[in-house]
PDB file of N, CA and C in Angstrom:
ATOM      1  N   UNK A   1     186.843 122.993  50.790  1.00  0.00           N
ATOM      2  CA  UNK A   1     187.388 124.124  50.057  1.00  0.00           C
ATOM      3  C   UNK A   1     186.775 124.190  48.648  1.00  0.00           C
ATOM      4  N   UNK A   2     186.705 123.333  48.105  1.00  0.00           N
ATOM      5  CA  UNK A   2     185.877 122.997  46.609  1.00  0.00           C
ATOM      6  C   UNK A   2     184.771 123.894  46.768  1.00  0.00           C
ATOM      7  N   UNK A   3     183.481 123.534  47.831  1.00  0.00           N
ATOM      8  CA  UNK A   3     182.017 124.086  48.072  1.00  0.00           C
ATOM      9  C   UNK A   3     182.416 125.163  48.064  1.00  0.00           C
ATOM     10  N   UNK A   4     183.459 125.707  48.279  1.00  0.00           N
ATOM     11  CA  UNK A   4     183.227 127.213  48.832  1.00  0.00           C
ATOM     12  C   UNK A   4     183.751 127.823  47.962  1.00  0.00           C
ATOM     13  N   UNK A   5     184.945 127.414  47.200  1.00  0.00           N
ATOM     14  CA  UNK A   5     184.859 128.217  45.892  1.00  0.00           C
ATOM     15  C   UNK A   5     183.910 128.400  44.861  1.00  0.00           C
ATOM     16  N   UNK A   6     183.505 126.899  44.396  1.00  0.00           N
ATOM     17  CA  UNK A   6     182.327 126.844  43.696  1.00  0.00           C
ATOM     18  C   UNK A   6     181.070 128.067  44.177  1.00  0.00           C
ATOM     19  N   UNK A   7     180.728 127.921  45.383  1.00  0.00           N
ATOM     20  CA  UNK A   7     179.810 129.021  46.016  1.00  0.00           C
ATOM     21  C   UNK A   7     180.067 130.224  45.789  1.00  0.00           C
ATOM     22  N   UNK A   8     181.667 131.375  46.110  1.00  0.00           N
ATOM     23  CA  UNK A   8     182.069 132.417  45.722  1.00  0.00           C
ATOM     24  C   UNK A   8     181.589 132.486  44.172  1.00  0.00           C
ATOM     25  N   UNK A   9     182.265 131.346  43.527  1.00  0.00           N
ATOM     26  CA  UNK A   9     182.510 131.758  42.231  1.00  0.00           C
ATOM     27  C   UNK A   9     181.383 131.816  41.989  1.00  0.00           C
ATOM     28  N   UNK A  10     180.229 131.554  42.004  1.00  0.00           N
ATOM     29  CA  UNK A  10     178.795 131.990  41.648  1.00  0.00           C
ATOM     30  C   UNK A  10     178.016 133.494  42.119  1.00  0.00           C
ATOM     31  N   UNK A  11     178.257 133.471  43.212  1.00  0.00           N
ATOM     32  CA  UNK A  11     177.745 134.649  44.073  1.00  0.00           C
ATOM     33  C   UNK A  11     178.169 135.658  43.336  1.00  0.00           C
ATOM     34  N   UNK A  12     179.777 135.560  42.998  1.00  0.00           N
ATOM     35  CA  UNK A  12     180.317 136.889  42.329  1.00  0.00           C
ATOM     36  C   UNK A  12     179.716 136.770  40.890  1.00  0.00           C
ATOM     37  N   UNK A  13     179.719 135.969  40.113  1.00  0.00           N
ATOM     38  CA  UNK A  13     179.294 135.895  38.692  1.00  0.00           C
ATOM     39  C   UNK A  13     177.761 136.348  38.777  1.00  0.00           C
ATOM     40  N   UNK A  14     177.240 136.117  39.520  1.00  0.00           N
ATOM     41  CA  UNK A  14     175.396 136.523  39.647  1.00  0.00           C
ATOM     42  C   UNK A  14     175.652 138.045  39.967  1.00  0.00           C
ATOM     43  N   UNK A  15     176.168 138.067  41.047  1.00  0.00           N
ATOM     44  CA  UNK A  15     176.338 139.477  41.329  1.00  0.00           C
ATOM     45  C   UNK A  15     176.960 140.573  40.374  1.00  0.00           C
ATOM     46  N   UNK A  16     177.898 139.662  39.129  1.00  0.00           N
ATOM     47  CA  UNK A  16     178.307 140.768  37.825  1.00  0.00           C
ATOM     48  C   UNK A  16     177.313 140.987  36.742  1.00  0.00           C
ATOM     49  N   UNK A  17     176.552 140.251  36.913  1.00  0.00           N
ATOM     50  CA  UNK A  17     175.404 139.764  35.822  1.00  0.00           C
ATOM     51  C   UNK A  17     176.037 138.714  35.150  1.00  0.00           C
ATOM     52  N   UNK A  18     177.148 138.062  34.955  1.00  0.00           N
ATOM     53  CA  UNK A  18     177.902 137.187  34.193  1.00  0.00           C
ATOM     54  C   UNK A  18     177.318 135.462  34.272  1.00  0.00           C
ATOM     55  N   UNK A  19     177.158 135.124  32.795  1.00  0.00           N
ATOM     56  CA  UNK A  19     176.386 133.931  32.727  1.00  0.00           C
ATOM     57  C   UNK A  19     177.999 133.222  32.904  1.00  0.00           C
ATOM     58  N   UNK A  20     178.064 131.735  33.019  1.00  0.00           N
ATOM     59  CA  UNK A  20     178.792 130.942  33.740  1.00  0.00           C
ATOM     60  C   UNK A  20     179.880 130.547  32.358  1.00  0.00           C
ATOM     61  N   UNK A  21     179.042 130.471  31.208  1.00  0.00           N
ATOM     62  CA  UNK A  21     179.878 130.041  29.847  1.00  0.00           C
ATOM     63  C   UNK A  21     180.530 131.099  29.602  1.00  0.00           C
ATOM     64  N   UNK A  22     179.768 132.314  29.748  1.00  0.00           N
ATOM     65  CA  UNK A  22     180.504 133.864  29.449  1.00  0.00           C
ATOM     66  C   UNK A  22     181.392 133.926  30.466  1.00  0.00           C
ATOM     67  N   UNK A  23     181.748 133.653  31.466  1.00  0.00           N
ATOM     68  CA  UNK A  23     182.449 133.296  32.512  1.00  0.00           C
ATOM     69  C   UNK A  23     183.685 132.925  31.961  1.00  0.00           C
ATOM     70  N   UNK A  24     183.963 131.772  31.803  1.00  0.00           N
ATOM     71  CA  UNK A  24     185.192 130.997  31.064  1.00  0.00           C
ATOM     72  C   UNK A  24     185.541 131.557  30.004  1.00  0.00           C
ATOM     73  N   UNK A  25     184.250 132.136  28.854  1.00  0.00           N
ATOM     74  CA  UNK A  25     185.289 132.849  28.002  1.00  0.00           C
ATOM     75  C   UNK A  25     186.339 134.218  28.185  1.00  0.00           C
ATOM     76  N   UNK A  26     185.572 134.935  29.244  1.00  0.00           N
ATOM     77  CA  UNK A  26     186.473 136.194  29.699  1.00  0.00           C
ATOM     78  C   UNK A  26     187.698 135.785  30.667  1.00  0.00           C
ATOM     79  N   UNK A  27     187.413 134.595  31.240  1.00  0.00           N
ATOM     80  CA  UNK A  27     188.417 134.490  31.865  1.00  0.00           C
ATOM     81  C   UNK A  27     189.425 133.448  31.236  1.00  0.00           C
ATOM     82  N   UNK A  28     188.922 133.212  30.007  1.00  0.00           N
ATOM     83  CA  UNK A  28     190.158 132.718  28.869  1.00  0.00           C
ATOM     84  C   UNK A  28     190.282 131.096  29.846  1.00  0.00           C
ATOM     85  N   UNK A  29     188.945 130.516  30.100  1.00  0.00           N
ATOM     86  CA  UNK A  29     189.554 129.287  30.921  1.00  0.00           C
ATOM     87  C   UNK A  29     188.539 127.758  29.854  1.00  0.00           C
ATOM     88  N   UNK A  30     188.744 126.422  30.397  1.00  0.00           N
ATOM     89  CA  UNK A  30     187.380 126.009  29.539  1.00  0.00           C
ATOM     90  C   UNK A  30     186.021 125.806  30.335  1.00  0.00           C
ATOM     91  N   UNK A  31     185.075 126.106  29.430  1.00  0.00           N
ATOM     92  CA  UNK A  31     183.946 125.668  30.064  1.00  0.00           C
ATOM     93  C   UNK A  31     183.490 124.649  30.945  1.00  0.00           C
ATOM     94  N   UNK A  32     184.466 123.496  30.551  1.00  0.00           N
ATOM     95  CA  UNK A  32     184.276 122.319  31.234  1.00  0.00           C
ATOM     96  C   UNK A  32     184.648 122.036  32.376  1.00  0.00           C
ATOM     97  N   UNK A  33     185.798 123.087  32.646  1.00  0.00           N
ATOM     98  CA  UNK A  33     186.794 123.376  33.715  1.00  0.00           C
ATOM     99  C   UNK A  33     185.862 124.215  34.670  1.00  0.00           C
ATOM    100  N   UNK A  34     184.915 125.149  34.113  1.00  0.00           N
ATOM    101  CA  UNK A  34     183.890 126.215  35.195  1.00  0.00           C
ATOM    102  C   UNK A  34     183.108 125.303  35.813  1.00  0.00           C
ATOM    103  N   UNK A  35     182.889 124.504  35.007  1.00  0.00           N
ATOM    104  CA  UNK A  35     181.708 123.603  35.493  1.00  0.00           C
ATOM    105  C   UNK A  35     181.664 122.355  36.972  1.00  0.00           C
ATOM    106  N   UNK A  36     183.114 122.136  36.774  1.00  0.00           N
ATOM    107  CA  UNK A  36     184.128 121.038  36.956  1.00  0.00           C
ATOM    108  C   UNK A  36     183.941 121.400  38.445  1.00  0.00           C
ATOM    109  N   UNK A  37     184.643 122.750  38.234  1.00  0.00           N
ATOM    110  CA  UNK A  37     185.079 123.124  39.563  1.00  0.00           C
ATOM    111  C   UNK A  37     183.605 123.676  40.562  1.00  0.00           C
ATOM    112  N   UNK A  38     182.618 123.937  39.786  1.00  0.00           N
ATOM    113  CA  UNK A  38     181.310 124.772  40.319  1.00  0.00           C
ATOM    114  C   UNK A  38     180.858 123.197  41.149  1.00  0.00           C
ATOM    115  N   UNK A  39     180.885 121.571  40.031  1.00  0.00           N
ATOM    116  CA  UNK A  39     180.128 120.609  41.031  1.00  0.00           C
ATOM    117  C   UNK A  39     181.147 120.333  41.880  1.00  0.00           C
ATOM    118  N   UNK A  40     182.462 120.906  41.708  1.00  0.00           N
ATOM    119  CA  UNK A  40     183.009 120.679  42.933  1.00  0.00           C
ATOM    120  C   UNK A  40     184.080 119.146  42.721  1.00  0.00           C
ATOM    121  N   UNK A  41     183.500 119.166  41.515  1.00  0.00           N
ATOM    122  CA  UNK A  41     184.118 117.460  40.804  1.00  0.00           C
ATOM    123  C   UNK A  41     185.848 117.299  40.784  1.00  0.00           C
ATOM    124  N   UNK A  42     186.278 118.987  40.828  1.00  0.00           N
ATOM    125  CA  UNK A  42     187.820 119.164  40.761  1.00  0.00           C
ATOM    126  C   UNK A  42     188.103 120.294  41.392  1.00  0.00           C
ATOM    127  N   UNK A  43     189.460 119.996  41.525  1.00  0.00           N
ATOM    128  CA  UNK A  43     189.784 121.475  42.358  1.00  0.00           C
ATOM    129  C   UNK A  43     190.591 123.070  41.784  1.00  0.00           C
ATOM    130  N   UNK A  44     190.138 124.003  42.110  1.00  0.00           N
ATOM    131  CA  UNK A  44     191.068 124.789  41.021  1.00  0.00           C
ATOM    132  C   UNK A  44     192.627 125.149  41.187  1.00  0.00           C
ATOM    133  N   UNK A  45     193.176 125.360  40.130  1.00  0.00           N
ATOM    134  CA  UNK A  45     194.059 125.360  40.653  1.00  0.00           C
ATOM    135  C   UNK A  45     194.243 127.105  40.890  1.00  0.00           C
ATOM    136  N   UNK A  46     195.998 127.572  41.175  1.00  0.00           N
ATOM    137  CA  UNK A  46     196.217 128.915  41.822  1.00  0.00           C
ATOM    138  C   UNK A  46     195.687 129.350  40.241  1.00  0.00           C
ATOM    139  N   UNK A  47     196.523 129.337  39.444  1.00  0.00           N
ATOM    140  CA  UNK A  47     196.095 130.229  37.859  1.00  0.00           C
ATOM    141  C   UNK A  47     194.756 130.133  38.053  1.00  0.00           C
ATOM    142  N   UNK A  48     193.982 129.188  37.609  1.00  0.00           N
ATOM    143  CA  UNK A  48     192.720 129.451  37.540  1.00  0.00           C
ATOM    144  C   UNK A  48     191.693 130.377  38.007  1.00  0.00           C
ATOM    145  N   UNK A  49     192.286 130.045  39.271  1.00  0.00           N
ATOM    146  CA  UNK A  49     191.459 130.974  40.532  1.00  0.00           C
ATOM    147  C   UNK A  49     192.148 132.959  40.138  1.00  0.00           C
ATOM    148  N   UNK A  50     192.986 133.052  39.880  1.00  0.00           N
ATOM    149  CA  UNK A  50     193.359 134.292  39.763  1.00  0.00           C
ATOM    150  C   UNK A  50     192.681 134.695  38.003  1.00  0.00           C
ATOM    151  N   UNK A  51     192.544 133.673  37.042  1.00  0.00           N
ATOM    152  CA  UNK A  51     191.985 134.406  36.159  1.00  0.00           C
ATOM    153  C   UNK A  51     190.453 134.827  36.247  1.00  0.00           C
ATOM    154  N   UNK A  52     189.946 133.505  36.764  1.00  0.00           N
ATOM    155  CA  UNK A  52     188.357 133.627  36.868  1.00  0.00           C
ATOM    156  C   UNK A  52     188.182 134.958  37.954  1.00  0.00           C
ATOM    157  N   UNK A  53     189.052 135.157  38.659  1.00  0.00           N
ATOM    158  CA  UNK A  53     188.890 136.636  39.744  1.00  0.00           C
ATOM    159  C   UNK A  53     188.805 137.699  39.058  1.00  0.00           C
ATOM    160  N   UNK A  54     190.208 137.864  38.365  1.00  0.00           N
ATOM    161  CA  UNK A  54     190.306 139.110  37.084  1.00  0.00           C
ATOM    162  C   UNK A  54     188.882 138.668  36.187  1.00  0.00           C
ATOM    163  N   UNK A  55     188.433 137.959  35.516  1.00  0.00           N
ATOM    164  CA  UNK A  55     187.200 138.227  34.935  1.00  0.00           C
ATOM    165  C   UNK A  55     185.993 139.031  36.093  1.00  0.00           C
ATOM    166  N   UNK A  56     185.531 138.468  37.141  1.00  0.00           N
ATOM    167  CA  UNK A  56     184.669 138.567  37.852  1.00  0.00           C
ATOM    168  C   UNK A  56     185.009 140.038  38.631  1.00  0.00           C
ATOM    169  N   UNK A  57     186.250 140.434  38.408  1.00  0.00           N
ATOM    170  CA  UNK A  57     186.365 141.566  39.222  1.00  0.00           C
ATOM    171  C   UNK A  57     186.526 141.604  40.543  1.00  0.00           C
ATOM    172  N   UNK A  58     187.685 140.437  41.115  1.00  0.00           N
ATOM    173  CA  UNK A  58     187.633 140.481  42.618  1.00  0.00           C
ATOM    174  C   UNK A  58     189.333 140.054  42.712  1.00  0.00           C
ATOM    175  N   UNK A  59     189.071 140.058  44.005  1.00  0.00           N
ATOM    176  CA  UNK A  59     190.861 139.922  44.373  1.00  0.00           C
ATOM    177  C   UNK A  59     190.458 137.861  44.469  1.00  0.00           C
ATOM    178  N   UNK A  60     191.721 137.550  44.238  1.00  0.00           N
ATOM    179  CA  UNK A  60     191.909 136.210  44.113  1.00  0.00           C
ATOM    180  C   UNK A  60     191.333 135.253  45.192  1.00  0.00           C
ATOM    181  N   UNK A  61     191.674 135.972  46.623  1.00  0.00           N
ATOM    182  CA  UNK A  61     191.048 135.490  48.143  1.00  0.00           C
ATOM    183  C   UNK A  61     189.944 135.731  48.349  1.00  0.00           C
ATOM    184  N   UNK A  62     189.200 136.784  47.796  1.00  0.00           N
ATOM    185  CA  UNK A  62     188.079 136.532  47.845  1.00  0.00           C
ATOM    186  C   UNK A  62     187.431 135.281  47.116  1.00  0.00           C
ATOM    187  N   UNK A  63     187.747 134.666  45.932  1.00  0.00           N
ATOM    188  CA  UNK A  63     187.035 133.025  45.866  1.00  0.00           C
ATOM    189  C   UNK A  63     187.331 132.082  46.723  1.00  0.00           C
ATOM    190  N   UNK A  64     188.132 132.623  47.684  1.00  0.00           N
ATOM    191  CA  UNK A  64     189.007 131.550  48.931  1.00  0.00           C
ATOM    192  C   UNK A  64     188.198 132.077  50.027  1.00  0.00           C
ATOM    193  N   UNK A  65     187.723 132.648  50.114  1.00  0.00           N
ATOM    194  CA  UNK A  65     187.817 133.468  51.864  1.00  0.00           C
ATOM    195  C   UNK A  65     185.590 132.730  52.299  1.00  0.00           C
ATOM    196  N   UNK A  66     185.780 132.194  53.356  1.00  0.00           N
ATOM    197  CA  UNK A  66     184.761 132.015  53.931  1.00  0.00           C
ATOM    198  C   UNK A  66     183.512 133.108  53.512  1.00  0.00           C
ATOM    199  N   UNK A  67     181.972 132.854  53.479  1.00  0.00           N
ATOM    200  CA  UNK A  67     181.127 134.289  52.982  1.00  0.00           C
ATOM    201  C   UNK A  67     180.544 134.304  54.969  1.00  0.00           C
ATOM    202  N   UNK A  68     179.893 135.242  54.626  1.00  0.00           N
ATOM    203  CA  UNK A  68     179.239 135.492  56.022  1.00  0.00           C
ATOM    204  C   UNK A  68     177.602 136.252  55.796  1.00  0.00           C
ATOM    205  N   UNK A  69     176.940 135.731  56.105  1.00  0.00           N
ATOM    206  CA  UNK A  69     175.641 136.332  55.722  1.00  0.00           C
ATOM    207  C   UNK A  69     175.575 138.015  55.316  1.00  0.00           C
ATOM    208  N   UNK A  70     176.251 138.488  56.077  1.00  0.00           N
ATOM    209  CA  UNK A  70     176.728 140.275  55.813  1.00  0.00           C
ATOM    210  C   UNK A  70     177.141 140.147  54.644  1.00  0.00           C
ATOM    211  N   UNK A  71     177.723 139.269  54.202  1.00  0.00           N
ATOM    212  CA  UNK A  71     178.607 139.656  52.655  1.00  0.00           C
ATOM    213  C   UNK A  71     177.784 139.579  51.851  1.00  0.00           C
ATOM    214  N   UNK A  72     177.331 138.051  51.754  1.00  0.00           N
ATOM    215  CA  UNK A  72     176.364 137.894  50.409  1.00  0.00           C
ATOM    216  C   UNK A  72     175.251 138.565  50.408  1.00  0.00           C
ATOM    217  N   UNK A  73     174.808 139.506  51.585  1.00  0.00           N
ATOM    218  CA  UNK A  73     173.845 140.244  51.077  1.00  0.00           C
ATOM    219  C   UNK A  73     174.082 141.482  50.113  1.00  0.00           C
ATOM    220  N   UNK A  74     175.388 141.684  49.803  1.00  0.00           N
ATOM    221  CA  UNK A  74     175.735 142.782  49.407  1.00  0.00           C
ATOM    222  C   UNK A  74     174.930 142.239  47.713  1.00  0.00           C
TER     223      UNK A  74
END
């Protein structure tokens, strides 16, 4: 579950144009915490995951939800 958030949470941030530090600051979280969770080193928690969504512009399950080659090509 870690890989795969970490994975969303990138896909969507590339896909906003959003650099990863600019990341944490819009989503009011710490940097160390984006990072944390991107190597996968920790897990996020529910808040987290719902702010970094509201920054990135997605619903919360989508950093949860499996990708499928159809998606990430978007």
């Amino acid at each position: 579950m870690r890989t795969l958030v970490a994975r969303n949470v990138r896909v969507a941030a590339k896909r906003k144009r959003i650099a990863l530090t600019a990341l944490a600051d819009f989503a009011g979280v710490s940097r160390s915490q984006v990072f944390a969770v991107l190597k996968s080193t920790t897990s996020p928690t529910l808040d987290w995951i719902a702010k970094v969504a509201t920054a990135l512009d997605v619903e919360p399950w989508q950093l949860l939800a499996p990708r499928t080659a159809k998606r990430d090509a978007r």
